[in-house]
N, C-alpha and C. Protein backbone atom coordinates (compact mmCIF):
# COMPACT_ATOMS: atom_id res chain seq x y z
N UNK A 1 -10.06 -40.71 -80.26
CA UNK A 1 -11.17 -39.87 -79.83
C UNK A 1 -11.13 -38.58 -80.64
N UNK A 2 -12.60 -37.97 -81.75
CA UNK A 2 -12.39 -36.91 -81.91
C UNK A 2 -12.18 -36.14 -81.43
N UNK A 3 -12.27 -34.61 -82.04
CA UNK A 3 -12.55 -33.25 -81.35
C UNK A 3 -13.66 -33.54 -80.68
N UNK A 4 -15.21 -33.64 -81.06
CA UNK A 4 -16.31 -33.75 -80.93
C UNK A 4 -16.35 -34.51 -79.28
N UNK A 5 -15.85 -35.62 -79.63
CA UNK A 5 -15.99 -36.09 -78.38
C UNK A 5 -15.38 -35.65 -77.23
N UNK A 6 -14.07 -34.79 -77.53
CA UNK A 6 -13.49 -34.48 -76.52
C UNK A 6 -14.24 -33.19 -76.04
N UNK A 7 -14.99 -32.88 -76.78
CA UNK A 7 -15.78 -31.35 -76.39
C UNK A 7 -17.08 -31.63 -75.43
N UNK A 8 -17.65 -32.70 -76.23
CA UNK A 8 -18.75 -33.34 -75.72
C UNK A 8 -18.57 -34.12 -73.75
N UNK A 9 -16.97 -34.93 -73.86
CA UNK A 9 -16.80 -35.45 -72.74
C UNK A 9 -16.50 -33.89 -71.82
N UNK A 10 -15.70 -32.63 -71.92
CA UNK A 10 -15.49 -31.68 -71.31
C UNK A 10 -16.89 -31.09 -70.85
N UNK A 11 -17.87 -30.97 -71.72
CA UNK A 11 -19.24 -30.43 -71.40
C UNK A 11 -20.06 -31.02 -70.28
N UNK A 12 -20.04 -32.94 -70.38
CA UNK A 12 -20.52 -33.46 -69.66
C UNK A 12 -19.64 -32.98 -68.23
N UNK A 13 -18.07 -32.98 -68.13
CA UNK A 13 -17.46 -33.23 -67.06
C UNK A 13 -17.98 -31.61 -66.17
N UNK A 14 -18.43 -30.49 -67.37
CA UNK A 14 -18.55 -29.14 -66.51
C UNK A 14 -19.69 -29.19 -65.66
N UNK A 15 -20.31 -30.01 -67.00
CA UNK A 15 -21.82 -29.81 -65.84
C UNK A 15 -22.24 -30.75 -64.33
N UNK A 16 -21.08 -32.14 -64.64
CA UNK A 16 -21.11 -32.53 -63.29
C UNK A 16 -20.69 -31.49 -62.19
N UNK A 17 -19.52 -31.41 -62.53
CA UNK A 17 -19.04 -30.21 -61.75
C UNK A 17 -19.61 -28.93 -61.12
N UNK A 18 -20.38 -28.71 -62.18
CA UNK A 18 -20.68 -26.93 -61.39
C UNK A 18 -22.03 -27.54 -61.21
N UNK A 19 -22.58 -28.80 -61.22
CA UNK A 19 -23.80 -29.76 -60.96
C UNK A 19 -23.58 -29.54 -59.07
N UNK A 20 -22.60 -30.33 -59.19
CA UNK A 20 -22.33 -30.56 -57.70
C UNK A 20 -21.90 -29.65 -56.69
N UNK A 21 -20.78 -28.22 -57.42
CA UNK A 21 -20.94 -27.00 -56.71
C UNK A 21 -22.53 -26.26 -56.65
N UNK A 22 -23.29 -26.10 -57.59
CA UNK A 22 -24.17 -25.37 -57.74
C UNK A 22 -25.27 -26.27 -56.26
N UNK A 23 -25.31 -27.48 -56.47
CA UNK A 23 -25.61 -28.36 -55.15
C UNK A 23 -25.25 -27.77 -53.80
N UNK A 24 -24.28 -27.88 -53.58
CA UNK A 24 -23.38 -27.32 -52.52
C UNK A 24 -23.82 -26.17 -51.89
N UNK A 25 -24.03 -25.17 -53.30
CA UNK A 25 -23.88 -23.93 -52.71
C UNK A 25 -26.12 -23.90 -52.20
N UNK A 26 -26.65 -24.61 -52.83
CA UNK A 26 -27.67 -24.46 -52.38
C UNK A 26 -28.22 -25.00 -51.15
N UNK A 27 -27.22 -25.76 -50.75
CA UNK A 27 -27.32 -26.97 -49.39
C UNK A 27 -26.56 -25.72 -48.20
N UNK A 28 -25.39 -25.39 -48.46
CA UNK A 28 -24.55 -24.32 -47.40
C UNK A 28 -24.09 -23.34 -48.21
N UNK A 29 -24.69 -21.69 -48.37
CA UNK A 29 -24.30 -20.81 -49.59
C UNK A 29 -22.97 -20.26 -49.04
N UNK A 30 -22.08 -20.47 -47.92
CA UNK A 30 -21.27 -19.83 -48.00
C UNK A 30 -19.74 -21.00 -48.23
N UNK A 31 -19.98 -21.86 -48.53
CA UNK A 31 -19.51 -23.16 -49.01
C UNK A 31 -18.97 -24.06 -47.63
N UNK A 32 -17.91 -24.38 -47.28
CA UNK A 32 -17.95 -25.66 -46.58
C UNK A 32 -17.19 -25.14 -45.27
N UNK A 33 -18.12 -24.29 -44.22
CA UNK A 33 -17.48 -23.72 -43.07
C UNK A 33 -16.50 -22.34 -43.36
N UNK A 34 -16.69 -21.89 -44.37
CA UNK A 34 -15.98 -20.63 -44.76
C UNK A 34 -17.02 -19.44 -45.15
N UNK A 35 -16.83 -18.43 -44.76
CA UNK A 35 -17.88 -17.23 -45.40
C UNK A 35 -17.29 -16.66 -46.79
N UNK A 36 -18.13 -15.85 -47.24
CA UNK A 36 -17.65 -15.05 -48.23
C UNK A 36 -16.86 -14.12 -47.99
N UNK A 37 -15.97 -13.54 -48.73
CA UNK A 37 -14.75 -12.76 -48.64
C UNK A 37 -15.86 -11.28 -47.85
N UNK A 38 -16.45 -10.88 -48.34
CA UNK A 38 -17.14 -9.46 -47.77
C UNK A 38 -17.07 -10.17 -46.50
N UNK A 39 -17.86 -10.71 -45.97
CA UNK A 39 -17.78 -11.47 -44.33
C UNK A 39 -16.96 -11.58 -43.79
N UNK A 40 -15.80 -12.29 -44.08
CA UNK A 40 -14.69 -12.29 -43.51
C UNK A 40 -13.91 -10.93 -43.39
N UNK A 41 -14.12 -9.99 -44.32
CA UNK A 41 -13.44 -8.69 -44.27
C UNK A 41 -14.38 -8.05 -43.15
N UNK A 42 -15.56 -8.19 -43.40
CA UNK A 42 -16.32 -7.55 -42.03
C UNK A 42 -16.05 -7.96 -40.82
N UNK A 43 -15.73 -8.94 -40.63
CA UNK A 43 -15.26 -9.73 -38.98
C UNK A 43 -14.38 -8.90 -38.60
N UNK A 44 -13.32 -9.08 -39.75
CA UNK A 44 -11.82 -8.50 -39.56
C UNK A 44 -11.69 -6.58 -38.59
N UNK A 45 -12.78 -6.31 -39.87
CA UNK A 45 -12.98 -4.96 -39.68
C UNK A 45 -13.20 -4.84 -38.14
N UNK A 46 -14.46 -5.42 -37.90
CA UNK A 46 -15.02 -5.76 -36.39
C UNK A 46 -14.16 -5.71 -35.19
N UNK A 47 -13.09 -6.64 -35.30
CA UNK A 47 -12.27 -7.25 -34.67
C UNK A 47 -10.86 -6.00 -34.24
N UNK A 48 -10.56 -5.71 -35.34
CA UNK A 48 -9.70 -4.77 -35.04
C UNK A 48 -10.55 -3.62 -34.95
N UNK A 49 -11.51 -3.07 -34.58
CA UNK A 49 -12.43 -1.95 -34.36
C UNK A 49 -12.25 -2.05 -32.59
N UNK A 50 -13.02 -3.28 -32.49
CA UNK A 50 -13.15 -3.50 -31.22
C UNK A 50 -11.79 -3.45 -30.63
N UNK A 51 -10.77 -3.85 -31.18
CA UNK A 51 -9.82 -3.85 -30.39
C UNK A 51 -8.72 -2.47 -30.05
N UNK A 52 -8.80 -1.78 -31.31
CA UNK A 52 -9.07 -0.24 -31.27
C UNK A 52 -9.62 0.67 -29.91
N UNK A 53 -11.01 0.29 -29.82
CA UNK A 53 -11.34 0.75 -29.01
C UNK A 53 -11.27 0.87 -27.88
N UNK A 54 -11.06 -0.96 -27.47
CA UNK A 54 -10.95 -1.55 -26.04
C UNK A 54 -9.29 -0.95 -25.64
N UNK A 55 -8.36 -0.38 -26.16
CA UNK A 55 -7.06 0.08 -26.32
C UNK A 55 -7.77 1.60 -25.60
N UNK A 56 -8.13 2.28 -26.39
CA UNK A 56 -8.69 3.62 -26.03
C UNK A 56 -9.47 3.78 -24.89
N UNK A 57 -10.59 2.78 -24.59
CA UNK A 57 -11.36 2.63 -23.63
C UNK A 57 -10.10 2.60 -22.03
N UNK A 58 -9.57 1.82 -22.48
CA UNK A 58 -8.85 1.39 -20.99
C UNK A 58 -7.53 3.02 -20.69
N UNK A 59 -7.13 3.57 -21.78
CA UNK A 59 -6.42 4.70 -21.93
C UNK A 59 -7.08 5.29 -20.76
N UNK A 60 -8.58 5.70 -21.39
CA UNK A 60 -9.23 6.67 -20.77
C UNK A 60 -9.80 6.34 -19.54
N UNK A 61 -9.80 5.04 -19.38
CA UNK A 61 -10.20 4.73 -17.80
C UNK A 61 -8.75 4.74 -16.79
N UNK A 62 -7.32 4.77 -17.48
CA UNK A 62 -6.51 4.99 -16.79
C UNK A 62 -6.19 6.54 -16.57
N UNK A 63 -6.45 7.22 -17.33
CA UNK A 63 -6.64 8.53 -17.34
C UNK A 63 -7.85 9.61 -16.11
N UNK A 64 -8.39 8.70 -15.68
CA UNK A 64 -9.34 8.95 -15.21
C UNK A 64 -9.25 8.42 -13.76
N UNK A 65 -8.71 7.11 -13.49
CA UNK A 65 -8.49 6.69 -12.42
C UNK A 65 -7.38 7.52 -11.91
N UNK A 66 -6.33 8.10 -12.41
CA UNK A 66 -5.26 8.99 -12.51
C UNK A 66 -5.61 9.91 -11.51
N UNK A 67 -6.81 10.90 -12.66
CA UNK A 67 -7.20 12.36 -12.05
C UNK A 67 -8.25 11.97 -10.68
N UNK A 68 -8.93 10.63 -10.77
CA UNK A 68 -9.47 10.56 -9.25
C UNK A 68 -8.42 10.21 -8.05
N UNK A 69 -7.70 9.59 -8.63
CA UNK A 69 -6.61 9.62 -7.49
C UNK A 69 -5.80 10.81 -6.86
N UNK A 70 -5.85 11.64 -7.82
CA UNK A 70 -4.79 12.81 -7.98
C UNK A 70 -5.88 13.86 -6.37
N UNK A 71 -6.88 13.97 -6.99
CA UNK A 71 -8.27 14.40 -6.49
C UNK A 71 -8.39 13.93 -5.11
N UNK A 72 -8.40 12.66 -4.78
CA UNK A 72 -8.63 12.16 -3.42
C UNK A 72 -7.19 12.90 -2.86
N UNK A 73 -6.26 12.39 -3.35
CA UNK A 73 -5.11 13.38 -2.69
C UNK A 73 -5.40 14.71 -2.16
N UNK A 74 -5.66 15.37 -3.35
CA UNK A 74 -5.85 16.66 -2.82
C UNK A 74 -6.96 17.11 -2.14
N UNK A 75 -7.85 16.15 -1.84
CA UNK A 75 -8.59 16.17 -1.02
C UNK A 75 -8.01 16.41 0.83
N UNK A 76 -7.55 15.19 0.75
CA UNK A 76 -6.97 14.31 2.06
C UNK A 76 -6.26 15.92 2.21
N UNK A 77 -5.24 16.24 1.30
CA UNK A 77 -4.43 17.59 1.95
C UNK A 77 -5.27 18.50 2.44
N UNK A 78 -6.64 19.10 1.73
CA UNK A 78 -7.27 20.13 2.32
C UNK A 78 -7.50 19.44 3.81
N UNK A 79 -8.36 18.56 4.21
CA UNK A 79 -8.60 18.16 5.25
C UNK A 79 -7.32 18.14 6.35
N UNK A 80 -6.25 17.80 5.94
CA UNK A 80 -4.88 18.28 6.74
C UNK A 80 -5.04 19.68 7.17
N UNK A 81 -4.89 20.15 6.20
CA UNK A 81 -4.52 21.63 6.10
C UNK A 81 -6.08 22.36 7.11
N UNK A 82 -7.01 22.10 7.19
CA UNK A 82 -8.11 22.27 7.59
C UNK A 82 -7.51 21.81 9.57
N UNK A 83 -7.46 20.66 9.63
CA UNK A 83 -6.89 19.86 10.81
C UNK A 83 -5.88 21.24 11.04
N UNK A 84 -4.98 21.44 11.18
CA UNK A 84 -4.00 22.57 11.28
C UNK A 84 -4.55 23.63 10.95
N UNK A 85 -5.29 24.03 10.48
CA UNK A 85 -5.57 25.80 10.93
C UNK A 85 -5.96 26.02 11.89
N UNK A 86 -5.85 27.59 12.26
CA UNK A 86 -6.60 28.23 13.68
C UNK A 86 -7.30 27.79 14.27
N UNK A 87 -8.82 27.99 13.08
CA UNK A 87 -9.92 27.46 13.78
C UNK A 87 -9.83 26.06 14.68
N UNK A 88 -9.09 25.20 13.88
CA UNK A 88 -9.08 23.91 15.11
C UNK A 88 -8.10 24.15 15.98
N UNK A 89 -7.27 24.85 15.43
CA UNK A 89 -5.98 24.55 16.65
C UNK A 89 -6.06 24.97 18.32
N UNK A 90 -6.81 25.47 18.37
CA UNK A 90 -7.67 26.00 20.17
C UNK A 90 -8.31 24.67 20.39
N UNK A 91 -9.27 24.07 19.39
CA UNK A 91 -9.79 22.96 20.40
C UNK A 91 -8.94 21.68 20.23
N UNK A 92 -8.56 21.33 19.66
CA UNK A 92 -6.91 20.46 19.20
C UNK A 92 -6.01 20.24 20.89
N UNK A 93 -5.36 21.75 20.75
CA UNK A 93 -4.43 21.69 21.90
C UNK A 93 -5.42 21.86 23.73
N UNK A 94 -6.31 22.20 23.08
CA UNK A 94 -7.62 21.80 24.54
C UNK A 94 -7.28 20.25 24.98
N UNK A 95 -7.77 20.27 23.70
CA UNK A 95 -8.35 18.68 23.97
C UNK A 95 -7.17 17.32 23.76
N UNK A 96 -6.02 17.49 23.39
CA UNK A 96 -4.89 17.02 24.17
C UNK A 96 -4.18 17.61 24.97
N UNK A 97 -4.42 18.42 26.00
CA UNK A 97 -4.39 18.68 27.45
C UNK A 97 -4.93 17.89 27.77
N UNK A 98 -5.92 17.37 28.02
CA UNK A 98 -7.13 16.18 28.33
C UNK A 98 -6.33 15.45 28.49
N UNK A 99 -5.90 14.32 26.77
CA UNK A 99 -4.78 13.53 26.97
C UNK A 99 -3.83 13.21 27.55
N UNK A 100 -2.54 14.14 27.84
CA UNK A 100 -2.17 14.86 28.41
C UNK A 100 -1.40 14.32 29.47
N UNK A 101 -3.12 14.51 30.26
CA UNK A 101 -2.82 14.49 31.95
C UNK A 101 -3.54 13.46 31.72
N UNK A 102 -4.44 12.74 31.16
CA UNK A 102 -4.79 10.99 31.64
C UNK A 102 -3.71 10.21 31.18
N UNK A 103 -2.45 10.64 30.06
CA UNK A 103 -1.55 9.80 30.16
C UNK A 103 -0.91 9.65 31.19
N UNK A 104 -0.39 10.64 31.62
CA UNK A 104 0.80 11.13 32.36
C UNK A 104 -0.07 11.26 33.78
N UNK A 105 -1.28 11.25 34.17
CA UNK A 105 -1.84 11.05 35.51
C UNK A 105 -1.27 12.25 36.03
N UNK A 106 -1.33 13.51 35.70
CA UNK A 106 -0.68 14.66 36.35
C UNK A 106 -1.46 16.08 35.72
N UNK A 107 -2.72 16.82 36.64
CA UNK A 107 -3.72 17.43 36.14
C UNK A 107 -3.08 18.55 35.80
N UNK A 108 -1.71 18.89 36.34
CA UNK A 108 -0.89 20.10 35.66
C UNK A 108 -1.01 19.98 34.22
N UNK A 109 -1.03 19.08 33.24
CA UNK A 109 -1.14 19.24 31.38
C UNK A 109 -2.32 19.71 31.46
N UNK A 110 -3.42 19.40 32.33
CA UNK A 110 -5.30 19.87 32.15
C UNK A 110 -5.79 21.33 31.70
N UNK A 111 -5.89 21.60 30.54
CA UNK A 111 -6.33 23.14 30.54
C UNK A 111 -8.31 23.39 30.97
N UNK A 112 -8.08 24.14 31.70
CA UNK A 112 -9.16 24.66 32.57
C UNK A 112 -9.90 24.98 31.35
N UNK A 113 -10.01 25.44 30.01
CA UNK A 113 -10.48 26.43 29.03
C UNK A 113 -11.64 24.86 27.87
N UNK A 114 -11.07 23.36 28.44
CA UNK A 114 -11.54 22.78 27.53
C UNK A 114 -13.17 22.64 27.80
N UNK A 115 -14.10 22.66 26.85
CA UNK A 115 -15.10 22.10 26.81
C UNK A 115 -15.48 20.86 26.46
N UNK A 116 -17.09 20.78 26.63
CA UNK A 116 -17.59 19.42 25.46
C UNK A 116 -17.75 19.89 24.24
N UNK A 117 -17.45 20.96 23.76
CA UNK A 117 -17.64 21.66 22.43
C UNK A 117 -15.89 20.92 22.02
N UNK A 118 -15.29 21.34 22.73
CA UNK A 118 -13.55 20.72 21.99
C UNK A 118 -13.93 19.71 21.20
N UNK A 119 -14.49 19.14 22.67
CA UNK A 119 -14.33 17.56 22.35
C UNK A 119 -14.91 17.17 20.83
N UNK A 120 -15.95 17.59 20.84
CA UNK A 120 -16.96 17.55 19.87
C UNK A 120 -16.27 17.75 18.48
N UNK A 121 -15.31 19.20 18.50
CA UNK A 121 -14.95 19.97 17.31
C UNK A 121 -13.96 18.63 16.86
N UNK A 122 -13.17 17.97 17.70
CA UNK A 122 -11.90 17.18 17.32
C UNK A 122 -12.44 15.92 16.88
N UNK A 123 -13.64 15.03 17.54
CA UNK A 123 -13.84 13.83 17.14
C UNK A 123 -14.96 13.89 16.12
N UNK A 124 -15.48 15.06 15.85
CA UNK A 124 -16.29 15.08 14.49
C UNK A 124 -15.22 14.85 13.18
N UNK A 125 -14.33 16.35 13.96
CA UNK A 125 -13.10 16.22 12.48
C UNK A 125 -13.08 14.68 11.74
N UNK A 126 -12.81 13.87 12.90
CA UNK A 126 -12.10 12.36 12.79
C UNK A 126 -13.06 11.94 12.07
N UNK A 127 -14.75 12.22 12.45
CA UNK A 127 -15.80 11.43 12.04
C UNK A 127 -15.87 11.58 10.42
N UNK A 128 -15.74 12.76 10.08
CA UNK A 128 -15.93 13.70 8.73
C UNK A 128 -14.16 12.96 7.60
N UNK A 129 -12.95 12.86 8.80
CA UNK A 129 -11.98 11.98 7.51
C UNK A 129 -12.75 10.92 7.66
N UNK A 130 -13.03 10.36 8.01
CA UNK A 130 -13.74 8.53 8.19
C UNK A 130 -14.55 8.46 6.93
N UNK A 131 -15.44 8.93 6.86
CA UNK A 131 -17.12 9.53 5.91
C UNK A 131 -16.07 9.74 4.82
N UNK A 132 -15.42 10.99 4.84
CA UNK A 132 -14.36 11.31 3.29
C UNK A 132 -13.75 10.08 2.25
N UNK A 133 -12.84 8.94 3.68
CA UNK A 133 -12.28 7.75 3.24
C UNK A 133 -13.63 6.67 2.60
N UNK A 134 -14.48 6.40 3.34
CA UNK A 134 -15.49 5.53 3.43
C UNK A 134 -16.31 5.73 1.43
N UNK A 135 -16.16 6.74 1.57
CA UNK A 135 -16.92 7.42 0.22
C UNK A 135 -16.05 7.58 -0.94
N UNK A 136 -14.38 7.52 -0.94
CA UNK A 136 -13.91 7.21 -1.71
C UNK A 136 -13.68 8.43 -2.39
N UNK A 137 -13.54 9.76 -1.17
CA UNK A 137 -13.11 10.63 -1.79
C UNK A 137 -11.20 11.12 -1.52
N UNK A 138 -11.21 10.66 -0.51
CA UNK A 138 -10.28 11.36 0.19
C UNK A 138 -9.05 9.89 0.23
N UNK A 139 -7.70 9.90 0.17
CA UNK A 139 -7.02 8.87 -0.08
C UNK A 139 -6.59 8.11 1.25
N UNK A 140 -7.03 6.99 0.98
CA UNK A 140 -6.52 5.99 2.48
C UNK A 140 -5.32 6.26 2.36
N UNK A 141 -4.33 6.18 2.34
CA UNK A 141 -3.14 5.67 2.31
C UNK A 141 -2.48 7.37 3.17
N UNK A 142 -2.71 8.34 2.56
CA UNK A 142 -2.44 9.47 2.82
C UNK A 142 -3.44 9.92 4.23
N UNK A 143 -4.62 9.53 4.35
CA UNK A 143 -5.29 9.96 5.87
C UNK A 143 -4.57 8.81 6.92
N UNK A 144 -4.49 7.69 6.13
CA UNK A 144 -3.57 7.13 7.41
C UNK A 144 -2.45 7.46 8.04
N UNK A 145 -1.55 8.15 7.18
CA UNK A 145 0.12 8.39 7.30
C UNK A 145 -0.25 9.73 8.22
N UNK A 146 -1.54 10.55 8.17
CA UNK A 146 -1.52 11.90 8.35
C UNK A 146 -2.30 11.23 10.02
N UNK A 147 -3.24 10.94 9.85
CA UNK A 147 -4.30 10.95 10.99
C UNK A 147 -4.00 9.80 12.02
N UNK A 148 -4.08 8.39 11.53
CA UNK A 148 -3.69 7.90 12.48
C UNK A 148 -2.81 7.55 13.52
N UNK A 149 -1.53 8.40 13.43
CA UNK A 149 -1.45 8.51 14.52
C UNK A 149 -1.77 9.17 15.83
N UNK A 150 -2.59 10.11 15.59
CA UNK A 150 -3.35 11.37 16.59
C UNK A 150 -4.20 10.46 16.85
N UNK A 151 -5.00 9.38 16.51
CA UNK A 151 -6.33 8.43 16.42
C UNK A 151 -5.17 7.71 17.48
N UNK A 152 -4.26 7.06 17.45
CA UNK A 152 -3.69 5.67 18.04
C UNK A 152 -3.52 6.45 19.34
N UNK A 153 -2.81 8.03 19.33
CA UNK A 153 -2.48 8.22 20.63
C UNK A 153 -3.72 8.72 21.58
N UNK A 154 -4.61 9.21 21.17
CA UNK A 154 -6.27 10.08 21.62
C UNK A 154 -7.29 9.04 21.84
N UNK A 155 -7.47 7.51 21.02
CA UNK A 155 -8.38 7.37 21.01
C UNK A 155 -8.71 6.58 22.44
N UNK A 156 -7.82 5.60 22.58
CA UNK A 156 -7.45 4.89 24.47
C UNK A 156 -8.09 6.35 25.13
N UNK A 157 -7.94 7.65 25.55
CA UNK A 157 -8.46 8.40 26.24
C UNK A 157 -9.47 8.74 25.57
N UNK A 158 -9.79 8.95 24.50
CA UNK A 158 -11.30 9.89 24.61
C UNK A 158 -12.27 8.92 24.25
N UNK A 159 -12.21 7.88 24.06
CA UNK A 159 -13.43 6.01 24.13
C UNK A 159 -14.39 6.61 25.31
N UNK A 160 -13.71 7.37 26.40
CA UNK A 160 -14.62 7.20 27.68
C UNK A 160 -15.45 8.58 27.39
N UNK A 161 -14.78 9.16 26.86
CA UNK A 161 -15.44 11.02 26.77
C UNK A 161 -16.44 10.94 25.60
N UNK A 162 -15.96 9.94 24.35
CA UNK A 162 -17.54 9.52 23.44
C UNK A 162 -18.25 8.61 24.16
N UNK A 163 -18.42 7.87 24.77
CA UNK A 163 -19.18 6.90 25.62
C UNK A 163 -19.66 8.14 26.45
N UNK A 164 -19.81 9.25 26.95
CA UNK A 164 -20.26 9.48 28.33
C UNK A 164 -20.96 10.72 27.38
N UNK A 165 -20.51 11.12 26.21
CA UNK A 165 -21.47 12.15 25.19
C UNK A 165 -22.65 11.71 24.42
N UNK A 166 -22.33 10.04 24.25
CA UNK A 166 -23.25 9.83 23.76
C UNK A 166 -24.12 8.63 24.67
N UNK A 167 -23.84 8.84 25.98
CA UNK A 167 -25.00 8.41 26.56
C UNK A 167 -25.65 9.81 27.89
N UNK A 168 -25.39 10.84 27.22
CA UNK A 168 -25.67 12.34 28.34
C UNK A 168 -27.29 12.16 27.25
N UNK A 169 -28.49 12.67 28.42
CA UNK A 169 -29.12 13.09 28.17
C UNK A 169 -29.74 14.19 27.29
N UNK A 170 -30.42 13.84 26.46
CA UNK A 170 -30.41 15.25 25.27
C UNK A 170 -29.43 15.64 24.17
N UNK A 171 -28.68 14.63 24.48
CA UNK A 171 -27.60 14.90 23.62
C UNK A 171 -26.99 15.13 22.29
N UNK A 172 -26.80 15.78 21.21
CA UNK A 172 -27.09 15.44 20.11
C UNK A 172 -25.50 14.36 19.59
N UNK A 173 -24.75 14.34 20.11
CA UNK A 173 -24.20 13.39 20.00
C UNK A 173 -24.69 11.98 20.56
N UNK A 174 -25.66 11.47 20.77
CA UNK A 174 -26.37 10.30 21.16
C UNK A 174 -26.30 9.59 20.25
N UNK A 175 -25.86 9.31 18.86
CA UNK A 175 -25.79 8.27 17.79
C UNK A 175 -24.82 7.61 18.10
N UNK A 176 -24.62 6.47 17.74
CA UNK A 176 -23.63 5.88 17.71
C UNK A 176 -22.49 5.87 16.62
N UNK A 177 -22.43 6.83 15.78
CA UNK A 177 -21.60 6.90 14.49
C UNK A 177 -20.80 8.12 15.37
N UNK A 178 -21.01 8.92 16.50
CA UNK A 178 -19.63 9.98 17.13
C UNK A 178 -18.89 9.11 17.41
N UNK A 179 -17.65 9.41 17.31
CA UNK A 179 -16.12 9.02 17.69
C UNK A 179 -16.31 7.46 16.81
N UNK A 180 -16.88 7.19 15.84
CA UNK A 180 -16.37 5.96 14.76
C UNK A 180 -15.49 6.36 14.09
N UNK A 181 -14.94 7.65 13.40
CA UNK A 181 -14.40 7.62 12.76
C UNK A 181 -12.87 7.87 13.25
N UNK A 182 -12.55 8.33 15.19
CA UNK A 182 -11.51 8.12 15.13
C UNK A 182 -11.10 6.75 16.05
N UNK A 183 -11.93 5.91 16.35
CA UNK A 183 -11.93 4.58 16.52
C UNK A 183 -11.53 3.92 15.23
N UNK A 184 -11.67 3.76 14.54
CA UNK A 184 -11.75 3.35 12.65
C UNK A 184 -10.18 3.39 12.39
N UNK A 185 -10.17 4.89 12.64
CA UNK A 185 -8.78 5.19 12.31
C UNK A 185 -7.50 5.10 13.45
N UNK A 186 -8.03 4.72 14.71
CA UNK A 186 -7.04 4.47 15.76
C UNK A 186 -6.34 2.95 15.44
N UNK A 187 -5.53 2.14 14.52
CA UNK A 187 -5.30 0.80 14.00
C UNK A 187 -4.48 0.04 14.80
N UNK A 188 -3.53 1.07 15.55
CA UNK A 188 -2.87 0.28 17.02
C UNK A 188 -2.74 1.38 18.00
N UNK A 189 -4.05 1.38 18.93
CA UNK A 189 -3.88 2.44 19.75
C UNK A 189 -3.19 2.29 21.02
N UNK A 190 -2.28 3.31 21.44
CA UNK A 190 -1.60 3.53 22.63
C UNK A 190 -2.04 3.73 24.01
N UNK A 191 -2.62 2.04 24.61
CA UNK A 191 -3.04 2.22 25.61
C UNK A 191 -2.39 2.95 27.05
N UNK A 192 -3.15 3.63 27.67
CA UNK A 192 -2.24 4.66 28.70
C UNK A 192 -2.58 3.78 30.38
N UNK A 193 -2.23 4.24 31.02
CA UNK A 193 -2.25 3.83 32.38
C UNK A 193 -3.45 4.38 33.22
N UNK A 194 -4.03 3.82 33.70
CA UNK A 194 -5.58 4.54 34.73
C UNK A 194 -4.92 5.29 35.45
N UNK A 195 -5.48 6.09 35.35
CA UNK A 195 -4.79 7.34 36.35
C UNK A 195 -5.82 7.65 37.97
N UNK A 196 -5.59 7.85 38.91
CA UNK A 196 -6.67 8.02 40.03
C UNK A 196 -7.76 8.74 39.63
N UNK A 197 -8.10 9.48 38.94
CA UNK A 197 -8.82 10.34 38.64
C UNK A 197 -9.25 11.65 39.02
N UNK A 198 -7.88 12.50 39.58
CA UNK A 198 -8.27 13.31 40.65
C UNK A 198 -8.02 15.01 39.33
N UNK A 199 -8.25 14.74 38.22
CA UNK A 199 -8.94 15.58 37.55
C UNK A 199 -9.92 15.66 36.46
C-alpha cells in the first residue's frame, strides 16, 4: 500500500468518523446523556451554593429559635415577677383565705376584706398566663413549674366562684373564657372536701 493510499484510506476513515460524531451531535448536542463541561460546572456551582446556603439558612433559624426561646422565658419571668408584686399580693392572699377555709372547712382562714374584685384580679392573672402560653409567647414548660401548682391547689375551690361570676347578672365576667386559663393550667387538681357551708 502506498503513501497515497494510506492518506487517502485515513481521510476516508476521518470523515466517517467526525461523519457520525457530527450526526450525533446534531441528533443530541450535548452528546450521549452528558452535558457540556460549562453545564456541569454550573450544576456544581448550583449545588454547592445551595448547600452553602441551606447550612446558613438553618444557622440562622437556630439562632433565632434560640433568642425566641430565650424571650418566652423572659417573658414567663416578668409574669412571675408581676404574680408576686404588691399590687397582686392583697388580692392573692384574699383570695386564698377563700381557699383556705373551703379546704380546711374552718371560716377562721376567711378574710372578711375579700371581694369579687380579688377574685377577678387572681383568675384573670391565670386567664392572661393561658393567652401568653396559647400565643407562644411566654414558655410552657416554665409557666407550668411556676403556676400550676397554685391552679391544682385553687382551682377545685374557685370552679364554683367562676361558675356563679359568670352566670351573675350583668356581669362582665359572663363569657365563658373567665377562669379557662386557670382550669387549663390546673393538670391534677387537689380536690378538697365539701365543707357545710357555714361561711
Amino acid at each position: 500500500m502506498t503513501n497515497t493510499d494510506r492518506t487517502a484510506l485515513k481521510k476516508r476513515r476521518l470523515r466517517r468518523y467526525f461523519g457520525v460524531v457530527g450526526k450525533r451531535l446534531r441528533e443530541n448536542p450535548h452528546g450521549q446523556g452528558q452535558m457540556p463541561v460549562s453545564s456541569r460546572l454550573a450544576t456544581w456551582v448550583g449545588i454547592i451554593s445551595a448547600m452553602i446556603g441551606g447550612f446558613l439558612g438553618l444557622d440562622t433559624y437556630k439562632t433565632d429559635v434560640a433568642k425566641q426561646v430565650d424571650q418566652s422565658v423572659e417573658k414567663t419571668f416578668d409574669l412571675v415577677h408581676r404574680f408576686n408584686a404588691p399590687e397582686m399580693d392583697g388580692a392573692r392572699t384574699r383570695v386564698l383565705s377563700y381557699v383556705y377555709a373551703r379546704r380546711y372547712c374552718d371560716a377562721r382562714y376567711f378574710s372578711r376584706d375579700l371581694t369579687d374584685e380579688d377574685y377577678a384580679d387572681v383568675i384573670d392573672f391565670f386567664d392572661l398566663v393561658d393567652a401568653c402560653v396559647d400565643a407562644k409567647l411566654c414558655d410552657r414548660a416554665t409557666v407550668e413549674r411556676f403556676f400550676t401548682p397554685y391552679a391544682n391547689y385553687q382551682w377545685p375551690i374557685l370552679e364554683t366562684v367562676v361558675e356563679r361570676m359568670r352566670g351573675a347578672e350583668q356581669s362582665l365576667r359572663a363569657d365563658s373564657a373567665f377562669g379557662s386559663g386557670m382550669k387549663r393550667l390546673a393538670t391534677g387538681p387537689l380536690e378538697a372536701p365539701p365543707c357545710d357551708g357555714n361561711f
